[in-house]
PDB file of N, CA and C in Angstrom:
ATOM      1  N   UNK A   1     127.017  27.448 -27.753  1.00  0.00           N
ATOM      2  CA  UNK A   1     126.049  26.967 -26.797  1.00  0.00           C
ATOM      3  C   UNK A   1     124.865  26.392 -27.583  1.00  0.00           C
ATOM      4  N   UNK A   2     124.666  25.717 -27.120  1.00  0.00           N
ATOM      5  CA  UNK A   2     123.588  24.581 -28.021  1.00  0.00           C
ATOM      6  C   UNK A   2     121.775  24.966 -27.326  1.00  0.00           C
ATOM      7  N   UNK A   3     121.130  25.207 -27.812  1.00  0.00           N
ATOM      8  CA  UNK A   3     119.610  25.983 -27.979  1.00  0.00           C
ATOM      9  C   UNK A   3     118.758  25.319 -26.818  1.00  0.00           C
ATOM     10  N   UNK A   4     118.726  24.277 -26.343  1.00  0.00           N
ATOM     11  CA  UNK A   4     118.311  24.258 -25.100  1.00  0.00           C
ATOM     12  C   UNK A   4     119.078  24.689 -23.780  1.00  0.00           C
ATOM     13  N   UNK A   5     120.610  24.341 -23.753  1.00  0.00           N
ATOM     14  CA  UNK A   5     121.263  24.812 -22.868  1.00  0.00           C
ATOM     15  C   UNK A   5     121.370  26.404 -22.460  1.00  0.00           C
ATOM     16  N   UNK A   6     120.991  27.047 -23.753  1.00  0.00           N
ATOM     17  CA  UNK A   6     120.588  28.468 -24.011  1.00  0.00           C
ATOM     18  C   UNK A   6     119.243  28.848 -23.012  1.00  0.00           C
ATOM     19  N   UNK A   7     117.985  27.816 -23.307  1.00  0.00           N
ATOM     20  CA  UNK A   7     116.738  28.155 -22.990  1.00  0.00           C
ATOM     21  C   UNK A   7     116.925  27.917 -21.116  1.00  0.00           C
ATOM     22  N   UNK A   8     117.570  27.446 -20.436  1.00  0.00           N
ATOM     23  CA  UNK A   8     118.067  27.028 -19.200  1.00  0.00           C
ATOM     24  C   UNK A   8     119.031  28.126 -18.895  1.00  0.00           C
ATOM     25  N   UNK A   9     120.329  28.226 -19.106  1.00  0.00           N
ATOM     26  CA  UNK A   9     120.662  29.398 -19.101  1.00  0.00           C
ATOM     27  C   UNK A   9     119.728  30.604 -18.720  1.00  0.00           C
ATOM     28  N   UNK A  10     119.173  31.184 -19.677  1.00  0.00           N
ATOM     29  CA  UNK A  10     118.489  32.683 -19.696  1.00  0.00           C
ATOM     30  C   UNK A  10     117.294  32.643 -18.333  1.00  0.00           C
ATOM     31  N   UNK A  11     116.795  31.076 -18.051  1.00  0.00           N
ATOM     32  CA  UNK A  11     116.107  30.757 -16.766  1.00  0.00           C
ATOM     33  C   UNK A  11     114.464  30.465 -17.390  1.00  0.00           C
ATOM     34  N   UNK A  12     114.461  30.486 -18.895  1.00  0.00           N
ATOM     35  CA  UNK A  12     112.970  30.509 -19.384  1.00  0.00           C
ATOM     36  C   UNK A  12     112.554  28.958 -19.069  1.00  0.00           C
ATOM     37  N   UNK A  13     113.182  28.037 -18.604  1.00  0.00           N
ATOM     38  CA  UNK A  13     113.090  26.757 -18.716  1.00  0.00           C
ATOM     39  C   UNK A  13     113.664  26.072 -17.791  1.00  0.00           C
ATOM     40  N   UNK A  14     113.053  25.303 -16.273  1.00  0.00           N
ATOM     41  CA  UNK A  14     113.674  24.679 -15.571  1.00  0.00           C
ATOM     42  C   UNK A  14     114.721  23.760 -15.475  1.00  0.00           C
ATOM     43  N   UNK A  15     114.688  22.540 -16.449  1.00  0.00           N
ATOM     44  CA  UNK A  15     114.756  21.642 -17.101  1.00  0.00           C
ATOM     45  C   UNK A  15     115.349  21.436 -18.371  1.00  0.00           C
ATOM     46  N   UNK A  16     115.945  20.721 -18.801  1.00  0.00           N
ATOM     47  CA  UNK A  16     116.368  20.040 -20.295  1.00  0.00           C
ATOM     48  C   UNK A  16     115.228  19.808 -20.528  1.00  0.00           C
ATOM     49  N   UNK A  17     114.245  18.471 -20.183  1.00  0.00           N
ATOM     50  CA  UNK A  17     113.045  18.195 -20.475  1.00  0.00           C
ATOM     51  C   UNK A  17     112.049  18.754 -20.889  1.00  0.00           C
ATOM     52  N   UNK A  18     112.019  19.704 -20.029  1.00  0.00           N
ATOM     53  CA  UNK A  18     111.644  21.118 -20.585  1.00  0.00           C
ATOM     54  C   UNK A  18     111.301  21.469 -21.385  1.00  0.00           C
ATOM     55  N   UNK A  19     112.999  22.197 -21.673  1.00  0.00           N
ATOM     56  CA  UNK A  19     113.378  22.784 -22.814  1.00  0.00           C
ATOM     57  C   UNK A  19     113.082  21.997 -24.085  1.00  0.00           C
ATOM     58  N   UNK A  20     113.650  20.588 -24.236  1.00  0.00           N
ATOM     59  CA  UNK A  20     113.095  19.423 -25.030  1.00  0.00           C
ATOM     60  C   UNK A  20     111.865  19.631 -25.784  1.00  0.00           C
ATOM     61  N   UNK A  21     110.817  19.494 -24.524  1.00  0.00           N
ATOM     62  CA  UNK A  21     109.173  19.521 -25.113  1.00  0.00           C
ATOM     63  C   UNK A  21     108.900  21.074 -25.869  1.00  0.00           C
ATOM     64  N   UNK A  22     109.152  21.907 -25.117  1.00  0.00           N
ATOM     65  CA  UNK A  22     109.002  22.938 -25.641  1.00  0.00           C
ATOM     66  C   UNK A  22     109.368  23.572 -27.486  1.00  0.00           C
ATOM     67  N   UNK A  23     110.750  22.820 -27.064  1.00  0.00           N
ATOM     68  CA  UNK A  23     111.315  23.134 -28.998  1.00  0.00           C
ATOM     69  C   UNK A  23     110.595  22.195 -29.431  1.00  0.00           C
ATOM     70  N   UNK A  24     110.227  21.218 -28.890  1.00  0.00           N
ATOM     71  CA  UNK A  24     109.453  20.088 -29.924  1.00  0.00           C
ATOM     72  C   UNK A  24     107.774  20.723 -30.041  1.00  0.00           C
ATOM     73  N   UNK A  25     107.218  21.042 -29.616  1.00  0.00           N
ATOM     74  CA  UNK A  25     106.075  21.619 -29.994  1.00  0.00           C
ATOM     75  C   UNK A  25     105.846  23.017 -30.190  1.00  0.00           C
ATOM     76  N   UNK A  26     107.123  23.611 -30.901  1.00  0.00           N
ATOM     77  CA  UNK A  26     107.385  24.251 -31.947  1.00  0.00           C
ATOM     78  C   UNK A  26     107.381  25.958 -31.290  1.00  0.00           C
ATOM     79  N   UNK A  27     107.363  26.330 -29.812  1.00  0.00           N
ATOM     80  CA  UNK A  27     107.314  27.204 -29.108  1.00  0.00           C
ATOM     81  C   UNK A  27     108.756  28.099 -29.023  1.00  0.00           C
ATOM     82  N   UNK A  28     109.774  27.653 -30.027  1.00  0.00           N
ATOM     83  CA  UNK A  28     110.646  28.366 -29.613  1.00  0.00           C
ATOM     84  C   UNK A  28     110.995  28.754 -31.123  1.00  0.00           C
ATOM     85  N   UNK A  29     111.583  30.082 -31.032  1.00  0.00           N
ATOM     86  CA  UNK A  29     112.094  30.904 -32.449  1.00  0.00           C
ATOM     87  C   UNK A  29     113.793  30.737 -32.337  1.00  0.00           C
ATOM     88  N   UNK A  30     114.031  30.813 -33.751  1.00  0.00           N
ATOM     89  CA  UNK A  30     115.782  31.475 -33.369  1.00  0.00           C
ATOM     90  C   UNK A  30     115.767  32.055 -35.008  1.00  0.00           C
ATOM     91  N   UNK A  31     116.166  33.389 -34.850  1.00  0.00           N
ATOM     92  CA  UNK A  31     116.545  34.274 -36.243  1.00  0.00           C
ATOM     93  C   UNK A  31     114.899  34.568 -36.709  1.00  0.00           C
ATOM     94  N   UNK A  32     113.542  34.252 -35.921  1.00  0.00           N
ATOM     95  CA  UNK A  32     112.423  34.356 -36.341  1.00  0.00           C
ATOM     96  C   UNK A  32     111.934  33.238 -37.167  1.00  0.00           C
ATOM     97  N   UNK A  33     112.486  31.954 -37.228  1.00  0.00           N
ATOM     98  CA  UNK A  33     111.907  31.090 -37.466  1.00  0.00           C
ATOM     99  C   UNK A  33     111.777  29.754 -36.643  1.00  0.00           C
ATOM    100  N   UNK A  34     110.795  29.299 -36.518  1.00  0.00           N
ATOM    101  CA  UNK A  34     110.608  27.704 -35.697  1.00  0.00           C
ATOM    102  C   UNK A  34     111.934  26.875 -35.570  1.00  0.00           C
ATOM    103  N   UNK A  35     112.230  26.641 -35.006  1.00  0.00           N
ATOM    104  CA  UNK A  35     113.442  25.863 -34.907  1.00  0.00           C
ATOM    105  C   UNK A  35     113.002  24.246 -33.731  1.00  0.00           C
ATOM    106  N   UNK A  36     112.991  23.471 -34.432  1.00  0.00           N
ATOM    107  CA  UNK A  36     112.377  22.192 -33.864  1.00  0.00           C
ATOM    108  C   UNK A  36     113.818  21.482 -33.381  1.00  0.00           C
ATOM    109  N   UNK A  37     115.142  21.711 -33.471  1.00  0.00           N
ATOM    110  CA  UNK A  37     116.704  20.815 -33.342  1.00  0.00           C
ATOM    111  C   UNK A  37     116.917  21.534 -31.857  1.00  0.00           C
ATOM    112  N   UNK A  38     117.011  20.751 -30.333  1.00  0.00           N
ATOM    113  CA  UNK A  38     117.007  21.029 -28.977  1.00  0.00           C
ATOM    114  C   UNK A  38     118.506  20.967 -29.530  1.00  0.00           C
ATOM    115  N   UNK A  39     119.722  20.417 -29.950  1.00  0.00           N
ATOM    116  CA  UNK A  39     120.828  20.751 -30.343  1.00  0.00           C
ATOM    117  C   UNK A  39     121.636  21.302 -31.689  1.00  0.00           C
ATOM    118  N   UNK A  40     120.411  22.095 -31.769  1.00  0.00           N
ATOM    119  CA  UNK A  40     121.240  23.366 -32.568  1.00  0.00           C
ATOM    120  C   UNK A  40     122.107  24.328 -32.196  1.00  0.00           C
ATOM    121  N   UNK A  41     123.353  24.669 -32.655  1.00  0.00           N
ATOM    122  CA  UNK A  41     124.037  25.490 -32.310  1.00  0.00           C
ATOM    123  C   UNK A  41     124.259  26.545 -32.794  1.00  0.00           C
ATOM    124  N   UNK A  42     124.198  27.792 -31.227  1.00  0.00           N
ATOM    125  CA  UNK A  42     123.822  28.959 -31.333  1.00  0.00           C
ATOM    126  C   UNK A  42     125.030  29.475 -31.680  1.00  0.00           C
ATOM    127  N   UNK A  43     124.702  31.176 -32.127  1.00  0.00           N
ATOM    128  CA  UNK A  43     125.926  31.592 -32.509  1.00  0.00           C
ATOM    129  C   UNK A  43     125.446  32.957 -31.999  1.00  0.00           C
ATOM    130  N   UNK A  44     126.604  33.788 -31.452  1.00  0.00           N
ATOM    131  CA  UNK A  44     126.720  35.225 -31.050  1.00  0.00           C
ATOM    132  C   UNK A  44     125.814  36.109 -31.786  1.00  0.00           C
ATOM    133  N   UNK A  45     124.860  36.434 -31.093  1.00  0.00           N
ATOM    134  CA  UNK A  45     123.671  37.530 -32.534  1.00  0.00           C
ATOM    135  C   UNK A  45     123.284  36.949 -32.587  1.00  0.00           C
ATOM    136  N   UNK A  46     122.676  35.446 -32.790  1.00  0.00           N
ATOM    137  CA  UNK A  46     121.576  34.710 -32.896  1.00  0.00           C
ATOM    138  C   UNK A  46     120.860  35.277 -31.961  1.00  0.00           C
ATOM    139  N   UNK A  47     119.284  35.363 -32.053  1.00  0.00           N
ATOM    140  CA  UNK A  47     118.347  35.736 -31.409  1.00  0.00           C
ATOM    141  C   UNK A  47     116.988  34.717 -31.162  1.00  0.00           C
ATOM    142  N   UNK A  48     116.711  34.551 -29.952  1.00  0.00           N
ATOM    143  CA  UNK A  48     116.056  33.583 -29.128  1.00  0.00           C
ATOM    144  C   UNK A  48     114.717  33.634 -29.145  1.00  0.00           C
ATOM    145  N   UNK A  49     113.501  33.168 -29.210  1.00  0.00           N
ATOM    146  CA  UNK A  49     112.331  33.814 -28.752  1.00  0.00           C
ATOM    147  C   UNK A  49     111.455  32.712 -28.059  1.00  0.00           C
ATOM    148  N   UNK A  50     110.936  32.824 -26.818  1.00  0.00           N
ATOM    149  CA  UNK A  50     110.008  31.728 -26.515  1.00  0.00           C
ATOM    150  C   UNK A  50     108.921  32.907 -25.440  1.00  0.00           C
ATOM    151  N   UNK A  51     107.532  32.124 -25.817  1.00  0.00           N
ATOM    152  CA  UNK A  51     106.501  32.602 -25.216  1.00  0.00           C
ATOM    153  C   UNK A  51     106.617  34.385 -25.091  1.00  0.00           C
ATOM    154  N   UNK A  52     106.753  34.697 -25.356  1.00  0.00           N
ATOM    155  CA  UNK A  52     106.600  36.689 -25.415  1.00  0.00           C
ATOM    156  C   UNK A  52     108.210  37.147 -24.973  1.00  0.00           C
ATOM    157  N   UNK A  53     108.828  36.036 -24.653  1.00  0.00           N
ATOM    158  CA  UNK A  53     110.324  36.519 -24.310  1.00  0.00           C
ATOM    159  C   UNK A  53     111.198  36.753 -25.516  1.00  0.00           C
ATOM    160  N   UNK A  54     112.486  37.509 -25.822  1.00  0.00           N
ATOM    161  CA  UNK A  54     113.303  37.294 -26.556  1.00  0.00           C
ATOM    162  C   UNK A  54     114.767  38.084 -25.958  1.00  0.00           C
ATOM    163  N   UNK A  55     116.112  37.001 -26.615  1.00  0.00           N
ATOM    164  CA  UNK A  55     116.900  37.607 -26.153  1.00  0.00           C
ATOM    165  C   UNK A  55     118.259  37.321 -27.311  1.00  0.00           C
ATOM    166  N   UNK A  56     119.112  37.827 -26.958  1.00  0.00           N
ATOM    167  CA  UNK A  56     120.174  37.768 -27.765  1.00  0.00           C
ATOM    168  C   UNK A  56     121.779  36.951 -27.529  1.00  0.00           C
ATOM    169  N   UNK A  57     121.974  36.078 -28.220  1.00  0.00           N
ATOM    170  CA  UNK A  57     123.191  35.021 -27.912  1.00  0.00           C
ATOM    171  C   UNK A  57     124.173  36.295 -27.559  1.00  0.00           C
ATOM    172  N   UNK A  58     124.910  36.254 -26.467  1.00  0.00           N
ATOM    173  CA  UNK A  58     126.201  37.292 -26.473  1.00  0.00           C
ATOM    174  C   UNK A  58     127.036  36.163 -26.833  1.00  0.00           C
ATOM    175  N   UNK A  59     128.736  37.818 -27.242  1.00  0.00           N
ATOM    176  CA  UNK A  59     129.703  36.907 -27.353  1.00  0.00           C
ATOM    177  C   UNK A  59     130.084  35.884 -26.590  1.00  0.00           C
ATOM    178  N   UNK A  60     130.104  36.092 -25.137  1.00  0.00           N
ATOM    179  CA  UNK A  60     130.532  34.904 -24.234  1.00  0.00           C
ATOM    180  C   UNK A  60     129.347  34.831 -23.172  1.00  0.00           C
ATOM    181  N   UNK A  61     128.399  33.639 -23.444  1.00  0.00           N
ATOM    182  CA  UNK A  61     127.235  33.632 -22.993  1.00  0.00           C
ATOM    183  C   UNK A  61     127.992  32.763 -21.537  1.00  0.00           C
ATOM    184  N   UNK A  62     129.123  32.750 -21.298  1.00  0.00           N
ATOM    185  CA  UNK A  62     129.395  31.917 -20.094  1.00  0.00           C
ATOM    186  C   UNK A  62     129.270  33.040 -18.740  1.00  0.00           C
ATOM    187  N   UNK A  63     129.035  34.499 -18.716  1.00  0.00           N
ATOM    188  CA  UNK A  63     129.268  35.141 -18.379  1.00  0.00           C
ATOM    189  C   UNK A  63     128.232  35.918 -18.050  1.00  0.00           C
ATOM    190  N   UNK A  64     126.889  34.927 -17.845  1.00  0.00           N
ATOM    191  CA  UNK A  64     125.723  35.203 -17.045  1.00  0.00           C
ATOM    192  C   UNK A  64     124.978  35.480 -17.927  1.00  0.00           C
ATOM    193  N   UNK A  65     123.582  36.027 -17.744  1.00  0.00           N
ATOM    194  CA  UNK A  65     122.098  36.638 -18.571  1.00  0.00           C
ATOM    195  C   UNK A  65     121.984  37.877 -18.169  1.00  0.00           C
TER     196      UNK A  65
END
């Protein structure tokens, strides 16, 4: 699952656009560091962080939050 589709998913983010601006002005973590790529791809255990939230990639993230 690719890091904005992630940020939509979990519901932190209405929007792609969104999600977009948001990784672009540097508001979102993954593994605890800035991650600026809206199509980076996540991996199981990767860990998420935006605005005081954080959460964790499951194995089969198709299968709800």
């Amino acid at each position: 699952m690719k890091l904005d589709q992630f940020l939509k998913w979990q519901g932190w983010v209405a929007t792609g656009g969104e999600a977009k601006l948001r990784i672009r002005d540097g508001q979102v973590q993954v593994n605890g560091s800035v991650e600026s790529r809206r199509g980076r791809q996540l991996m199981a255990g990767d860990r998420v962080e935006l605005g005081g939230e954080s959460a964790t990639v499951p194995e089969n993230p198709q299968a709800g939050p």
